[in-house]
Protein backbone atom coordinates (compact mmCIF):
# COMPACT_ATOMS: atom_id res chain seq x y z
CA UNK A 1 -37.82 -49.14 -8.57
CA UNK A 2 -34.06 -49.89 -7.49
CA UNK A 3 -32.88 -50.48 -4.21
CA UNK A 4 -28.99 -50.62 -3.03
CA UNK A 5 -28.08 -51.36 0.38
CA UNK A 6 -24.91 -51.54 1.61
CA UNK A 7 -22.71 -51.18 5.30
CA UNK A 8 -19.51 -48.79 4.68
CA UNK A 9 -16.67 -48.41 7.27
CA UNK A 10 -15.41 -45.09 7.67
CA UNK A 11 -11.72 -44.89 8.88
CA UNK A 12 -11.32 -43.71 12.46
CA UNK A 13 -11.47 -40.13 12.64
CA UNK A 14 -9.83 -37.95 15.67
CA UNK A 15 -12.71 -35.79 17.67
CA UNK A 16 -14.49 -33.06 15.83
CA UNK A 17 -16.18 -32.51 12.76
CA UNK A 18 -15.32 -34.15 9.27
CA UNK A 19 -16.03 -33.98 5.75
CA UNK A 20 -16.66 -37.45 4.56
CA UNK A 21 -18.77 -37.04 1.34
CA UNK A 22 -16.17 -38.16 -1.24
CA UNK A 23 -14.94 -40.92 1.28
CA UNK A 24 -18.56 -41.76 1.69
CA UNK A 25 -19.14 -42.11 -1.94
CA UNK A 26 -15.97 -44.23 -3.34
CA UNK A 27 -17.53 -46.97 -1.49
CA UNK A 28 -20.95 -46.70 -2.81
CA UNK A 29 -20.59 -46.74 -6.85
CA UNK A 30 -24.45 -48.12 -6.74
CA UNK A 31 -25.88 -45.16 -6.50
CA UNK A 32 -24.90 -44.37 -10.32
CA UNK A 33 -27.50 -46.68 -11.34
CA UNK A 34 -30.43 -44.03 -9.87
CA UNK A 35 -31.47 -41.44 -12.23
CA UNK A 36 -34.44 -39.90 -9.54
CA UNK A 37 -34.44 -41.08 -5.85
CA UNK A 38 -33.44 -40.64 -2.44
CA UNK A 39 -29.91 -41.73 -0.46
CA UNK A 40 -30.17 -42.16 3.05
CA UNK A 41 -26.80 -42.55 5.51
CA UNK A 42 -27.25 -44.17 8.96
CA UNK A 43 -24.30 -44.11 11.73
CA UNK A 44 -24.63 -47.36 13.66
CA UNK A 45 -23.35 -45.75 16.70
CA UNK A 46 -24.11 -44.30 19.65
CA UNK A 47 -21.25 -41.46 20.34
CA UNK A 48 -20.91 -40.24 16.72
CA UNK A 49 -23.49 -38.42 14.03
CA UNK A 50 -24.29 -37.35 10.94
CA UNK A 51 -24.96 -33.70 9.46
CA UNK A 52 -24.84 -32.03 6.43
CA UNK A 53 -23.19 -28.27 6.21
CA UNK A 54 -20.46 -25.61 4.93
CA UNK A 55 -17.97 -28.12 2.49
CA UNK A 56 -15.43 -24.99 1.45
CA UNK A 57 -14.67 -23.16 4.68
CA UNK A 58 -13.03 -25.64 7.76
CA UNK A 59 -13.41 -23.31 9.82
CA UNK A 60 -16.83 -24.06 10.15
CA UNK A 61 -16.48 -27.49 11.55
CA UNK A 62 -13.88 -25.93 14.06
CA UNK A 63 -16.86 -23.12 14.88
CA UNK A 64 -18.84 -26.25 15.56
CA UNK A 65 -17.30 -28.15 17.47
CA UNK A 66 -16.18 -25.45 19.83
CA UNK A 67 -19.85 -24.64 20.13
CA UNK A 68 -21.12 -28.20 21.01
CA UNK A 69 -18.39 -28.14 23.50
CA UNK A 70 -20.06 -25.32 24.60
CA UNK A 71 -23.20 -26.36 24.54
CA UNK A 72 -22.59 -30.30 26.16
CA UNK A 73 -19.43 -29.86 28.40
CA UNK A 74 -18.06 -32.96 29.87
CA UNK A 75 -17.11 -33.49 33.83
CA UNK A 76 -20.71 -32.47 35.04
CA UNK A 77 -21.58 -34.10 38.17
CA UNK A 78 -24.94 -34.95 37.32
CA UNK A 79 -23.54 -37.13 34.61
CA UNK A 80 -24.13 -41.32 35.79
CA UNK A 81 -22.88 -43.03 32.78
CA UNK A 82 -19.09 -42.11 32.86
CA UNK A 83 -17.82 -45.65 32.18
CA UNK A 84 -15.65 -45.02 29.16
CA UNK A 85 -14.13 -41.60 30.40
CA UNK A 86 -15.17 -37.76 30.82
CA UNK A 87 -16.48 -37.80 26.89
CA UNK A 88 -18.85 -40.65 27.72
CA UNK A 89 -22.34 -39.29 28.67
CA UNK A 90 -21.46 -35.88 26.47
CA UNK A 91 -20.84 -37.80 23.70
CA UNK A 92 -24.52 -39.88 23.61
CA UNK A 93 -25.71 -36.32 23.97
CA UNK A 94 -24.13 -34.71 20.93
CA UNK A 95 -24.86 -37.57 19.08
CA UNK A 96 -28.98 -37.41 20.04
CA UNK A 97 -28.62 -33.37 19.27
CA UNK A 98 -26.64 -33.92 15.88
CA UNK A 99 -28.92 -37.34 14.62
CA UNK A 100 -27.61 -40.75 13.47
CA UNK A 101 -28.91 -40.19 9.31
CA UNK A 102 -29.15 -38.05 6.98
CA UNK A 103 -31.20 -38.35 3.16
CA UNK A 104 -30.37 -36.20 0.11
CA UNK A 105 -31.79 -36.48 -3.16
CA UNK A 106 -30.12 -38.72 -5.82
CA UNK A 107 -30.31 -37.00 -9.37
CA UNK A 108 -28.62 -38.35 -12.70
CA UNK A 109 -26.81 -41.04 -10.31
CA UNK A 110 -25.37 -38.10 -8.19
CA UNK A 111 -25.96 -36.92 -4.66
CA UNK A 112 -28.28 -33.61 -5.54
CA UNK A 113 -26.49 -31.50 -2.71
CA UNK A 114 -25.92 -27.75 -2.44
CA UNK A 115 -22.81 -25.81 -3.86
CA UNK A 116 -21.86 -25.40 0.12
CA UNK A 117 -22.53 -28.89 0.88
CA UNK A 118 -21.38 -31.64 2.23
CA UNK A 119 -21.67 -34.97 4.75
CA UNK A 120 -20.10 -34.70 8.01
CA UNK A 121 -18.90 -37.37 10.34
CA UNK A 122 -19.12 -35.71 13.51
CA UNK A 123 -16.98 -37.71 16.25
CA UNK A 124 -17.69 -37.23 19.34
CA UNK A 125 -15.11 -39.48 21.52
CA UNK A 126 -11.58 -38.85 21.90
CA UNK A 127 -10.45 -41.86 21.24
CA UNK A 128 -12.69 -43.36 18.50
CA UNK A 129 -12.34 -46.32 15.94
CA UNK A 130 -13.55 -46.73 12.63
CA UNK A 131 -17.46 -45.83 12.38
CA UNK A 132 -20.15 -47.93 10.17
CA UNK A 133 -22.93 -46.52 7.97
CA UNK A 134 -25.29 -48.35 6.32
CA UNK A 135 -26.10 -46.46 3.02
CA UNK A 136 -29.27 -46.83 1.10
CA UNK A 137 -30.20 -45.79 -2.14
CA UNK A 138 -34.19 -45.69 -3.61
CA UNK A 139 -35.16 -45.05 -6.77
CA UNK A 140 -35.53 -45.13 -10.56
């Protein structure tokens, strides 16, 4: 059994919904060296996730984060934690809705995703910095 570990920094990202696979995987050649396993990404933040969907089309990450807009708004007045701004509390919630990791299967030293595909960074502050991930890969 292999094992890679490794922390990443993505660069900072505006708010909305990103496609990050190839920027993702430049700075995590290990995983070559897995024929079978699993790769797991973890965001080591609190106001930005993880998800994995539609690669071709960006108007799907648009669609989305309209929606979660939608679905979270800021300037509630039951919101407490405001400390940071109006996309404080709203953006802890998006980020518990969305998840901090996702795991895909590593086959011939490759991420084994759909045709469709893909890792998204999904910021939800409007002024964000870079993000960290710590990357794992497990196998043989």
């Amino acid at each position: 059994m292999k094992s890679f570990q490794k922390e990443i920094r993505l660069r900072a990202h505006a708010r909305g919904f990103h496609l990050v696979t190839e920027e993702i995987m430049t700075q995590f050649p290990e995983i070559r060296n897995i024929e079978i396993g699993i790769f797991q990404a973890f965001i080591q933040h609190t106001s930005a996730s993880l998800t994995i969907n539609e690669n071709a089309d960006p108007t799907v990450r648009d669609d989305f984060e309209s929606h979660i807009n939608v679905m979270v708004p800021e300037n509630q007045p039951y919101y407490l934690h405001n400390y940071e701004g109006d996309d404080d509390m709203p953006a802890h919630i998006k980020a518990s809705l969305m998840g901090s990791s996702v795991s895909i299967p590593i086959s011939h030293g490759q991420l084994n995703l759909g045709t469709w595909q893909g890792i998204y960074l999904c910021e939800h502050r409007d002024h964000a910095g870079a993000r960290r991930l710590i990357l794992t890969a497990l196998g043989s």
